[in-house]
Protein backbone atom coordinates (compact mmCIF):
# COMPACT_ATOMS: atom_id res chain seq x y z
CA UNK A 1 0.00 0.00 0.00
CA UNK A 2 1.38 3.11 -0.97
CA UNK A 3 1.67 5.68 2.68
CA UNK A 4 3.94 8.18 2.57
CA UNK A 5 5.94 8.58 5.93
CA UNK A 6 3.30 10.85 7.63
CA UNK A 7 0.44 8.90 6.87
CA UNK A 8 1.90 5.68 8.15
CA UNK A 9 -0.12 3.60 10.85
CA UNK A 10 3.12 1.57 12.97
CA UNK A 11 1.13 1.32 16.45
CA UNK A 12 0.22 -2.76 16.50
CA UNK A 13 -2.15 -2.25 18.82
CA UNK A 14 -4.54 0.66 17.11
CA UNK A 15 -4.41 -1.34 13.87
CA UNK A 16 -5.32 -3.98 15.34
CA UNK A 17 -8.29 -2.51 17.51
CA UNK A 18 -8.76 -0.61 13.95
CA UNK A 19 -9.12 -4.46 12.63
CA UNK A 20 -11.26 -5.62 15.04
CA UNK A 21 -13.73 -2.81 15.04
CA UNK A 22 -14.31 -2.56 11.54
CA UNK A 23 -13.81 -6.65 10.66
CA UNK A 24 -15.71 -6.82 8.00
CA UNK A 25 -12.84 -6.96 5.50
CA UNK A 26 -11.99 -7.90 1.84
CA UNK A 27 -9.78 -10.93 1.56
CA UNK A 28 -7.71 -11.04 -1.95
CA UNK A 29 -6.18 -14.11 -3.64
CA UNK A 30 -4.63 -13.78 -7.09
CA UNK A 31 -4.36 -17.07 -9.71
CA UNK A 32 -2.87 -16.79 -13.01
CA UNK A 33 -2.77 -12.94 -12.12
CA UNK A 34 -6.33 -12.80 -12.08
CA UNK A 35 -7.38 -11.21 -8.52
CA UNK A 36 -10.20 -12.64 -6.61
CA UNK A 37 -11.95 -11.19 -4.18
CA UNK A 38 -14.77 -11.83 -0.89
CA UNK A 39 -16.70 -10.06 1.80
CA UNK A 40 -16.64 -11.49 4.73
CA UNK A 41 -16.21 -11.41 8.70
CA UNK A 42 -12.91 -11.86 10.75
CA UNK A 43 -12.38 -13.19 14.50
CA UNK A 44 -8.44 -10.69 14.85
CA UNK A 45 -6.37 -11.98 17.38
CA UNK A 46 -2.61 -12.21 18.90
CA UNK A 47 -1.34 -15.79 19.35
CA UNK A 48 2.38 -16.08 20.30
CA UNK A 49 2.99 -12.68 19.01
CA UNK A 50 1.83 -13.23 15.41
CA UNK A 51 -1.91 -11.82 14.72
CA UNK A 52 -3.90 -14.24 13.28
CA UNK A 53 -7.10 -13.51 10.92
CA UNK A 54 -10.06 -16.14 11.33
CA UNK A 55 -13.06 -16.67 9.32
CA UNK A 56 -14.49 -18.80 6.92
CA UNK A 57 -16.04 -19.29 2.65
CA UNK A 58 -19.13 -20.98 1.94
CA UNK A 59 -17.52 -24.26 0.44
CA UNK A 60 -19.03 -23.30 -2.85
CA UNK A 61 -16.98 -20.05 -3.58
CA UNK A 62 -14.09 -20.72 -5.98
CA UNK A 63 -11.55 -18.97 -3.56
CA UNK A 64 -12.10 -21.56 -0.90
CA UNK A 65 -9.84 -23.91 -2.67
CA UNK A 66 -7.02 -21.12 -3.99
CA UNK A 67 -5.89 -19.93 -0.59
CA UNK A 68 -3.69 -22.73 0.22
CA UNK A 69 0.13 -21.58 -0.62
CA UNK A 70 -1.25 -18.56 -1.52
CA UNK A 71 0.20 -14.90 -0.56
CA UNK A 72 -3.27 -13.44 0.58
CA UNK A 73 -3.71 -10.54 0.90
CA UNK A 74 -7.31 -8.74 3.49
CA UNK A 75 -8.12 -5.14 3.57
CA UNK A 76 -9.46 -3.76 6.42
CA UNK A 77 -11.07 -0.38 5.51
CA UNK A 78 -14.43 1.89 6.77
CA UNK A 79 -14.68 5.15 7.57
CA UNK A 80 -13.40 7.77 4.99
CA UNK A 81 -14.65 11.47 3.67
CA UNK A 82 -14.83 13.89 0.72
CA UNK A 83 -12.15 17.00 1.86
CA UNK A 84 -13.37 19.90 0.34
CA UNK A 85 -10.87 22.75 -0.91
CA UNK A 86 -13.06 25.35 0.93
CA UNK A 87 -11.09 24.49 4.25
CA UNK A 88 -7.53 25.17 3.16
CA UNK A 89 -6.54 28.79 3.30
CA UNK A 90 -4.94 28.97 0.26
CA UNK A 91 -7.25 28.81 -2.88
CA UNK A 92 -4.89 26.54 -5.08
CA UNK A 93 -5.71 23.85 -3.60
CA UNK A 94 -7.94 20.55 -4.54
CA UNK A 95 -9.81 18.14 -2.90
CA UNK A 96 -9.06 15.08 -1.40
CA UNK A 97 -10.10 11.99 0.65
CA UNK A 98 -9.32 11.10 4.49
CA UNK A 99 -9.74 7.89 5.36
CA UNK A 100 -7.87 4.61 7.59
CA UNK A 101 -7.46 1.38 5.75
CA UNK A 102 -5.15 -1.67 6.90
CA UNK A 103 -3.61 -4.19 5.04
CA UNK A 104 -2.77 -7.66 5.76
CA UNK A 105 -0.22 -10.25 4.39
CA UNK A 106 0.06 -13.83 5.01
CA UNK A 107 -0.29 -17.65 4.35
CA UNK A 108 -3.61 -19.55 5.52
CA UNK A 109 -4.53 -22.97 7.50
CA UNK A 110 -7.54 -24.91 6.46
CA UNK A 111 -9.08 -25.72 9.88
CA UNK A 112 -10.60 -29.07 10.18
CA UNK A 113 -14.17 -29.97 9.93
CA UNK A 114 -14.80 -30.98 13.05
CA UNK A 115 -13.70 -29.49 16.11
CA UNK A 116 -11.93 -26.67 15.09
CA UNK A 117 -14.67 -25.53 12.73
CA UNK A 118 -17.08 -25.48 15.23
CA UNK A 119 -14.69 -24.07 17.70
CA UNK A 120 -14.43 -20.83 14.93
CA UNK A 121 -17.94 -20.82 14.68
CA UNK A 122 -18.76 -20.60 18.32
CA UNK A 123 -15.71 -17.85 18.73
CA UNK A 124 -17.46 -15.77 15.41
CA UNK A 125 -20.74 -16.16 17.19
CA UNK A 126 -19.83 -15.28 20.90
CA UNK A 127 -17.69 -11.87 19.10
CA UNK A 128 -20.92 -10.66 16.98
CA UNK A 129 -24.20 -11.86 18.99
CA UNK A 130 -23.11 -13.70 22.13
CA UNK A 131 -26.94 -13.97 23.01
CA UNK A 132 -27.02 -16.04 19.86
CA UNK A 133 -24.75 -18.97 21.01
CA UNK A 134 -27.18 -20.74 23.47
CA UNK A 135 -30.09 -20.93 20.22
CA UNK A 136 -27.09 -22.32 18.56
CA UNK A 137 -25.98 -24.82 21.59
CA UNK A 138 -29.53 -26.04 21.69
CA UNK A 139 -29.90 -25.99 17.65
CA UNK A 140 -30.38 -29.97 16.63
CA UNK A 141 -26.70 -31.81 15.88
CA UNK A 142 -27.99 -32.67 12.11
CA UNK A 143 -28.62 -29.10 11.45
CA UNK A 144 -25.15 -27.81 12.52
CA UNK A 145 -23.00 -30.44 10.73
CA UNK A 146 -24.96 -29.64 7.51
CA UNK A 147 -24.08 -26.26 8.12
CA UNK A 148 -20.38 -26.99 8.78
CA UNK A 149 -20.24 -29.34 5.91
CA UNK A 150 -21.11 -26.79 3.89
CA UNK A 151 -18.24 -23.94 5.13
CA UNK A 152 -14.51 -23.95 4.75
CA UNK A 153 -12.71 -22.78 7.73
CA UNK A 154 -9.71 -20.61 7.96
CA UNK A 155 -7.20 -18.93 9.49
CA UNK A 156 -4.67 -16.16 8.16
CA UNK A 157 -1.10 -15.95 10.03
CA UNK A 158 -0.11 -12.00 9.66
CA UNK A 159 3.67 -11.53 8.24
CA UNK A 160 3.18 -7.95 7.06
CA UNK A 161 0.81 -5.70 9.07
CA UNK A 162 0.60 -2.05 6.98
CA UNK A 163 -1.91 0.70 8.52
CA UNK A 164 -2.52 3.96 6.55
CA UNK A 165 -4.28 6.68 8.19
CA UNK A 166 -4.70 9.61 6.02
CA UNK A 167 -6.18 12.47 8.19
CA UNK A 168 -4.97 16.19 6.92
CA UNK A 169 -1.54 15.29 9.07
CA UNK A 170 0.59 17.35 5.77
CA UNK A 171 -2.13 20.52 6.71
CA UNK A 172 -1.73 23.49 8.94
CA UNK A 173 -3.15 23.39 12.16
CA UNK A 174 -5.73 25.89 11.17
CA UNK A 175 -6.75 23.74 7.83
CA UNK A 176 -6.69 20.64 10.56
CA UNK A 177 -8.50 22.19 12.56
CA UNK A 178 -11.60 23.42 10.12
CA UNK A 179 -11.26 19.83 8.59
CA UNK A 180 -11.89 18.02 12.27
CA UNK A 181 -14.62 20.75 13.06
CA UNK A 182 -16.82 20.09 10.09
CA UNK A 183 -16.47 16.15 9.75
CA UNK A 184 -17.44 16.55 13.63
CA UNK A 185 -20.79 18.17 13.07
CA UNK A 186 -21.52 16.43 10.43
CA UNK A 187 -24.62 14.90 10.26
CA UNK A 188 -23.04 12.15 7.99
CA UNK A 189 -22.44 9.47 10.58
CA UNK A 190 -18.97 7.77 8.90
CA UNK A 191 -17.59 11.79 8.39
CA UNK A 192 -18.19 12.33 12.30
CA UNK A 193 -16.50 9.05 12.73
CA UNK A 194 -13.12 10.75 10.28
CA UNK A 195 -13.62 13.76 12.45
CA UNK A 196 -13.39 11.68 15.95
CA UNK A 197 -10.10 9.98 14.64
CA UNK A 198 -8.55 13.50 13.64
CA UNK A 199 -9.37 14.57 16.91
CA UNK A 200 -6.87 11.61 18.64
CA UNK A 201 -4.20 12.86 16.70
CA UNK A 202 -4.29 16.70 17.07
């Protein structure tokens, strides 16, 4: 990802937490140079000092069976907003776009069927809607190895963590300053959400 020096995201811990608040990410997988990509939900972790990415394909999507070997590659990305010229205080000046993204490099497992698919599932399910996992406990054993038979399960070991967060830091402080002010009022509720992150970094 291209970050120039004062963009650059090198806390572990705030891309993580960045990671694990806004999970939703894109994993990407590349065959003959053709990319591939896929929506879905992460479990972001530390174990023994590496941070590993958990989730899983519905056995039917193609890139279910290219991830093994593969360099793979997950974007975490969410909030983000239109800058408008009209803050700068010079006139020559053009617009732009602030936003955080993280990117995430590594190799992936294929987790068994058995346990340690349903040990991801019940870890996915206690993260998003713990008040869901005792319908699922009590949910008939037929019903939840069709489901699992019909998942792949995964898990992503993180060799090269890069975190980009592009928020006016090249700008005056006045410009900064006009920039966190109107993203903070706004009634847009992903701008506020820009504005709140400029504001940590004043």
């Amino acid at each position: 990802m291209y970050t120039p020096k004062h963009f650059q995201l090198t806390d572990e811990q705030e891309a993580i937490s960045f990671m694990q608040r806004y999970s939703f990410a894109t994993i990407v997988t590349a065959t003959d140079n053709v990319p591939f990509a896929t929506h879905i939900p992460f479990l972001v972790s530390k174990r023994d000092d590496k941070i590993v990415l958990s989730s899983h394909f519905a056995k039917a999507n193609p890139q279910a069976n290219e991830i093994i070997g593969k360099d793979i590659l997950v974007i975490f990305t969410e909030p983000h907003a239109y800058i408008s010229p009209k803050h700068y205080e010079k006139e020559t000046n053009v617009p732009t776009w602030n936003y955080i993204a993280v990117h995430a490099y590594g190799k992936a497992n294929i987790l068994s069927e058995g346990e340690q698919t349903a040990n991801l599932l019940a870890q996915m399910i206690s993260n998003y809607e713990a008040d869901y996992l005792t319908q699922w406990n009590n949910l008939p054993d037929e019903y939840k190895q069709r489901i699992m038979k019909g998942i792949v399960a995964f898990e992503i070991i993180v060799d090269d963590l890069q975190g980009k967060q592009k928020l006016s830091q090249n700008r005056s402080e006045v410009e900064r300053e006009n920039i966190t002010k109107a993203l903070s009022n706004s009634s847009d509720t992903v701008e506020a959400e820009i504005g709140k992150y400029m504001s940590r970094i004043k």
